[in-house]
N, C-alpha and C. Protein backbone atom coordinates (compact mmCIF):
# COMPACT_ATOMS: atom_id res chain seq x y z
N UNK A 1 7.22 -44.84 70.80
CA UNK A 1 8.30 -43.98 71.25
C UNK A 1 9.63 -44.74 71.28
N UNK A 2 9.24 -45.83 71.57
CA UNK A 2 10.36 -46.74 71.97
C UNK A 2 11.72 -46.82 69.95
N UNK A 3 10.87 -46.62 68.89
CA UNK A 3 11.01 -46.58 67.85
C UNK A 3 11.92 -45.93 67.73
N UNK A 4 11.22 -44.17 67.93
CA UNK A 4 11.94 -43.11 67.24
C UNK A 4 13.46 -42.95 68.59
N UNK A 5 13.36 -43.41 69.48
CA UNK A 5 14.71 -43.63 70.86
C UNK A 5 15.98 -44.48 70.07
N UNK A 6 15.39 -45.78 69.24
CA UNK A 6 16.34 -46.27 68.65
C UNK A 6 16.85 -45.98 67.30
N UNK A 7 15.63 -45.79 66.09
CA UNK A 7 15.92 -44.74 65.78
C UNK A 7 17.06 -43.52 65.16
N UNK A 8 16.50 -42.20 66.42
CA UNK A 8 18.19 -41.37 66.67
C UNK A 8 19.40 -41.90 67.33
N UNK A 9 19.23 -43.42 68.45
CA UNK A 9 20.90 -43.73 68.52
C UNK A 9 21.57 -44.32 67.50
N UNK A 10 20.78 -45.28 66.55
CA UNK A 10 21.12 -45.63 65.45
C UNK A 10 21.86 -44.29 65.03
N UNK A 11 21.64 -43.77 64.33
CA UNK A 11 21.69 -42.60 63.62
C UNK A 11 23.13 -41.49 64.02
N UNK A 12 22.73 -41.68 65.70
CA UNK A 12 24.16 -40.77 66.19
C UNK A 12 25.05 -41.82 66.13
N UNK A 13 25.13 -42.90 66.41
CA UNK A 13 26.24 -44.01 66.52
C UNK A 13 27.07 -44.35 65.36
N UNK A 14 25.98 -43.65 63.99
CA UNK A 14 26.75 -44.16 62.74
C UNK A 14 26.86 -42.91 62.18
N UNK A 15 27.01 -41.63 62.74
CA UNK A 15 27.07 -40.26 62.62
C UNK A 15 26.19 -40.15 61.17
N UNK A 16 25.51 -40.43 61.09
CA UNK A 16 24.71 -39.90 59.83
C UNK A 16 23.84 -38.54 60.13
N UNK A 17 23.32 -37.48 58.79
CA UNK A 17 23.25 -36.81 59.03
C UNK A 17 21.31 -37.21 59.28
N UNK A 18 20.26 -36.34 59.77
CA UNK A 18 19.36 -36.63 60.05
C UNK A 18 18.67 -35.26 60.14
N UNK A 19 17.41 -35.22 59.56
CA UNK A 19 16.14 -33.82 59.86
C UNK A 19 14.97 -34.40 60.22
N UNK A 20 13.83 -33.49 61.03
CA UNK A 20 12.84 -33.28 61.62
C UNK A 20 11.85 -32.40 60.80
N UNK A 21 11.14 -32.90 60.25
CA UNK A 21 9.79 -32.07 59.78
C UNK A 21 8.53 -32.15 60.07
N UNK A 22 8.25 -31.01 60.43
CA UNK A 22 6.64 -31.03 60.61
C UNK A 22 5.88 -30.95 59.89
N UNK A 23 4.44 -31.72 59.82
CA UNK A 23 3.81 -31.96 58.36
C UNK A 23 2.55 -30.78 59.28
N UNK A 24 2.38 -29.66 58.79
CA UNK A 24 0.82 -29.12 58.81
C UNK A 24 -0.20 -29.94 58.43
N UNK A 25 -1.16 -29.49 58.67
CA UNK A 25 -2.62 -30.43 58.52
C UNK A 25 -2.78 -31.54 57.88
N UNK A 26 -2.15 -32.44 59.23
CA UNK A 26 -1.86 -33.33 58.98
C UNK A 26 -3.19 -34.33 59.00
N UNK A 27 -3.80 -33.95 60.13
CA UNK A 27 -5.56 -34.49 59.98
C UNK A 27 -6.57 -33.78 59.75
N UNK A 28 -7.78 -34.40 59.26
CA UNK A 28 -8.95 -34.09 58.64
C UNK A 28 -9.50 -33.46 59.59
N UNK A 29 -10.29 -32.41 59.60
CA UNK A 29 -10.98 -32.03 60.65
C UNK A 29 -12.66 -31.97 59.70
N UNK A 30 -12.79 -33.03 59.29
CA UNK A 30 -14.58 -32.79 58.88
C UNK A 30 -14.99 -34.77 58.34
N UNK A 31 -16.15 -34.95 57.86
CA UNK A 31 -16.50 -36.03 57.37
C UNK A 31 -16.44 -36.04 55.97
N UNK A 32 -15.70 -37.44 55.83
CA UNK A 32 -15.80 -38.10 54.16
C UNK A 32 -16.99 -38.73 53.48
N UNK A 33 -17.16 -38.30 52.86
CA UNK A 33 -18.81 -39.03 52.37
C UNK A 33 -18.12 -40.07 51.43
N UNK A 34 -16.79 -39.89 50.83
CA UNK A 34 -16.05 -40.95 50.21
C UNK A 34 -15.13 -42.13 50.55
N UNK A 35 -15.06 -43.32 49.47
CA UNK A 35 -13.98 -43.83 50.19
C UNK A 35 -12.29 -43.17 50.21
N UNK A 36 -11.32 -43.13 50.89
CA UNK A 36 -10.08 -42.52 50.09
C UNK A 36 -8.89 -43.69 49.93
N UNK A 37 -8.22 -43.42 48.49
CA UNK A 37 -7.31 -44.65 48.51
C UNK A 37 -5.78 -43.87 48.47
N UNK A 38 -4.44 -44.58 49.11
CA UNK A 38 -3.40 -44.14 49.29
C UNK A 38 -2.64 -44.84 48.74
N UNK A 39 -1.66 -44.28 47.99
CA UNK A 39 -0.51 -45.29 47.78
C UNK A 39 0.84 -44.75 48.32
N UNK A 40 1.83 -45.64 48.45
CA UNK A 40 2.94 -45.48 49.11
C UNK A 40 3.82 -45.44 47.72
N UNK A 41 4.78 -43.87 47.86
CA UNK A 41 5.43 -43.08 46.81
C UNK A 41 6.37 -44.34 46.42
N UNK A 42 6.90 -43.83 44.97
CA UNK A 42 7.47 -44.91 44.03
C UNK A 42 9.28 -44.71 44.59
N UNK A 43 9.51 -46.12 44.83
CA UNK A 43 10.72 -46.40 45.71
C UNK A 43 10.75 -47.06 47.15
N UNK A 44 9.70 -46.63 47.94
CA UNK A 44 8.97 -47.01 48.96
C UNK A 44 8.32 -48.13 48.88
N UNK A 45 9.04 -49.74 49.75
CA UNK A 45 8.26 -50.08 49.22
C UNK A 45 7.60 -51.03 50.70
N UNK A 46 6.36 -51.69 50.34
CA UNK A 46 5.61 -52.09 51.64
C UNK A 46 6.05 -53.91 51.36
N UNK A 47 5.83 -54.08 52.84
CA UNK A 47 6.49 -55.01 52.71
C UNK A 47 7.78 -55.49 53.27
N UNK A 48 7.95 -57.00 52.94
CA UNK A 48 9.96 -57.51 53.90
C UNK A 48 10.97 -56.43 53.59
N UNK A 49 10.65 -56.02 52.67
CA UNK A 49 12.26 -55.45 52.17
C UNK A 49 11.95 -53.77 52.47
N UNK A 50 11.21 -53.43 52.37
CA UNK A 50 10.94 -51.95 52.59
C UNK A 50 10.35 -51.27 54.17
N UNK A 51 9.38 -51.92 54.71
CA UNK A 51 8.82 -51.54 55.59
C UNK A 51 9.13 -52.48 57.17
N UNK A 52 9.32 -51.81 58.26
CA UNK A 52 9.55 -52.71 59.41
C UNK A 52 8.22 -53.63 59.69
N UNK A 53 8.12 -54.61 59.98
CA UNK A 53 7.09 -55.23 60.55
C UNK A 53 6.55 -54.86 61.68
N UNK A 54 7.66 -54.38 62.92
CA UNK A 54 7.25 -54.10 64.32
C UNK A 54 6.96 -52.48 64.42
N UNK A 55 6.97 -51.43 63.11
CA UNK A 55 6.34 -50.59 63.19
C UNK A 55 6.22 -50.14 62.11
N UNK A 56 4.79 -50.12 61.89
CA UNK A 56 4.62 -49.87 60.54
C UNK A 56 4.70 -48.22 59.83
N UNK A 57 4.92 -47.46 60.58
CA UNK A 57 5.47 -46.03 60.47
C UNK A 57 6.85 -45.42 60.10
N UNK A 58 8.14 -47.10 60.00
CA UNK A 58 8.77 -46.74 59.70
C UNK A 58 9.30 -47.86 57.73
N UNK A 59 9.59 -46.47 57.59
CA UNK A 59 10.14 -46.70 56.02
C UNK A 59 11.26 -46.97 54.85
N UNK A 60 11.29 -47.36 54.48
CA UNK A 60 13.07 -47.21 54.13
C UNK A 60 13.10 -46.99 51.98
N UNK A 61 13.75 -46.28 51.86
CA UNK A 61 13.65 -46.01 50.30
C UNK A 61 15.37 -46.70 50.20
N UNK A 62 15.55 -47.70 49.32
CA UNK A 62 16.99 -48.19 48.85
C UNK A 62 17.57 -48.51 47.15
N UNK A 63 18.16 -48.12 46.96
CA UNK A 63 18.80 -48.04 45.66
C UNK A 63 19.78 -48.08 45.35
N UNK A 64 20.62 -48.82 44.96
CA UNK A 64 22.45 -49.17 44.65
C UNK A 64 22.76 -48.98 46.18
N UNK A 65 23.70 -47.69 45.92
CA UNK A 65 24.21 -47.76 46.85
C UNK A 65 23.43 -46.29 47.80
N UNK A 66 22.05 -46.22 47.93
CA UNK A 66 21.59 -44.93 48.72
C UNK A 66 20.85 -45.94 49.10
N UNK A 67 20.33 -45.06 50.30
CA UNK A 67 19.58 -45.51 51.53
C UNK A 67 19.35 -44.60 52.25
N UNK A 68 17.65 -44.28 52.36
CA UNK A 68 17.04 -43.55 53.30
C UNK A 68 16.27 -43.67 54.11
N UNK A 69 15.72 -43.71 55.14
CA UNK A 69 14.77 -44.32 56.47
C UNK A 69 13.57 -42.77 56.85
N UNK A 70 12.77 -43.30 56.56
CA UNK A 70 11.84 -41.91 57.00
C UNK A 70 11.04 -42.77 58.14
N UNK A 71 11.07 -41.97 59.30
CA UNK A 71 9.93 -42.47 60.36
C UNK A 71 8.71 -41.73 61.05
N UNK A 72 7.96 -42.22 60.72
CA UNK A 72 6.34 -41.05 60.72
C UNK A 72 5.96 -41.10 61.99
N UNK A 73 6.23 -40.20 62.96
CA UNK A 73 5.47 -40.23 63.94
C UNK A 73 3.98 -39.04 64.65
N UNK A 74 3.12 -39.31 64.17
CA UNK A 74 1.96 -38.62 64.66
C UNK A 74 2.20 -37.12 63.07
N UNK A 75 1.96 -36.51 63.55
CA UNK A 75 2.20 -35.30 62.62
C UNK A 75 3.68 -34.94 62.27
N UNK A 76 4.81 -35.64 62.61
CA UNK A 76 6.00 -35.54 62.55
C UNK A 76 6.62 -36.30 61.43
N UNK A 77 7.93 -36.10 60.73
CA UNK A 77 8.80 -37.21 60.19
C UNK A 77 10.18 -36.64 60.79
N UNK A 78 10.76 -38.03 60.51
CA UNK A 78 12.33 -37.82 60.70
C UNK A 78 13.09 -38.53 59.57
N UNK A 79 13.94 -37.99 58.99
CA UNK A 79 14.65 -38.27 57.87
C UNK A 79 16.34 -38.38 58.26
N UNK A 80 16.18 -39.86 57.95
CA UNK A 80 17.63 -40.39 57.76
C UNK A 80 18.31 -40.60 56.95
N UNK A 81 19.55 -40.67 56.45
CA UNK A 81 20.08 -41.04 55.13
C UNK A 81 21.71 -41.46 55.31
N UNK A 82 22.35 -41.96 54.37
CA UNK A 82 23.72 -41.93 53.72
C UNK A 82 23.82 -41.09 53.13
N UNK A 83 23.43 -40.50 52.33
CA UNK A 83 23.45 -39.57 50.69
C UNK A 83 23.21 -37.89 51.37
N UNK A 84 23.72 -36.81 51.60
CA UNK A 84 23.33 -36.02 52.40
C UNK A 84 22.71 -35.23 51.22
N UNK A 85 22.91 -34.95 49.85
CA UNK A 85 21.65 -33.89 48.87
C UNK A 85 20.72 -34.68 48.63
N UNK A 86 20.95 -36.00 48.65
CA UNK A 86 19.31 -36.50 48.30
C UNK A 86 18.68 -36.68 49.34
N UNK A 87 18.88 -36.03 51.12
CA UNK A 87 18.02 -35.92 51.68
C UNK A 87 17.55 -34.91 52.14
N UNK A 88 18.59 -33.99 51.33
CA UNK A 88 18.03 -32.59 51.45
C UNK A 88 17.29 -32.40 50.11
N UNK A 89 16.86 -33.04 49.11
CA UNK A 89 16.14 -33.06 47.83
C UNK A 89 14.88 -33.10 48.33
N UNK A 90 14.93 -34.31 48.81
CA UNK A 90 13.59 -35.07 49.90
C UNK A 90 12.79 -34.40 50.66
N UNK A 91 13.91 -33.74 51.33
CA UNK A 91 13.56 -32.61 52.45
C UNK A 91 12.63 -31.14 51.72
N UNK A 92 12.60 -31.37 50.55
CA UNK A 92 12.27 -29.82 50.15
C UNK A 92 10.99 -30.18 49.03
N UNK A 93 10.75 -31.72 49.14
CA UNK A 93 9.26 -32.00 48.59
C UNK A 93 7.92 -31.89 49.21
């Protein structure tokens, strides 16, 4: 919690614009008889330069001069940006 608190002051302090989405079924409700493998979308990247160390839920996509921060919390995201259509692009995947 302490995350997503700093976070939105980040965010209001540097007036950027910011959205809230809710992800539907977001968990499994049955058993995997398989293994499942995930990868983290192309731009995203894991790791020093992409991912926080002290929470691994939060994300950052960077390119020239754009920059976006997505932070996953439980069934939730929050979407941050500089670029305000490419996070409404984002927003509508």
């Amino acid at each position: 919690m302490v995350t997503v608190r700093v976070f939105l002051a980040v965010t209001a302090a540097k007036n950027w614009e910011f959205y809230q989405m809710d992800v539907h079924n977001a968990f499994l409700h049955g058993y995997l008889t398989e293994e499942v493998y995930m990868k983290i979308l192309p731009g995203f990247q894991k790791g020093r330069d992409g991912q926080s160390y002290s929470d691994y839920s939060l994300f950052t996509y960077s390119k020239q001069e754009t920059r976006i921060n997505v932070l996953v919390y439980v069934d939730d995201l929050i979407l941050r940006g500089m670029i305000i259509e490419l996070l409404r692009t984002l927003r509508r995947i």
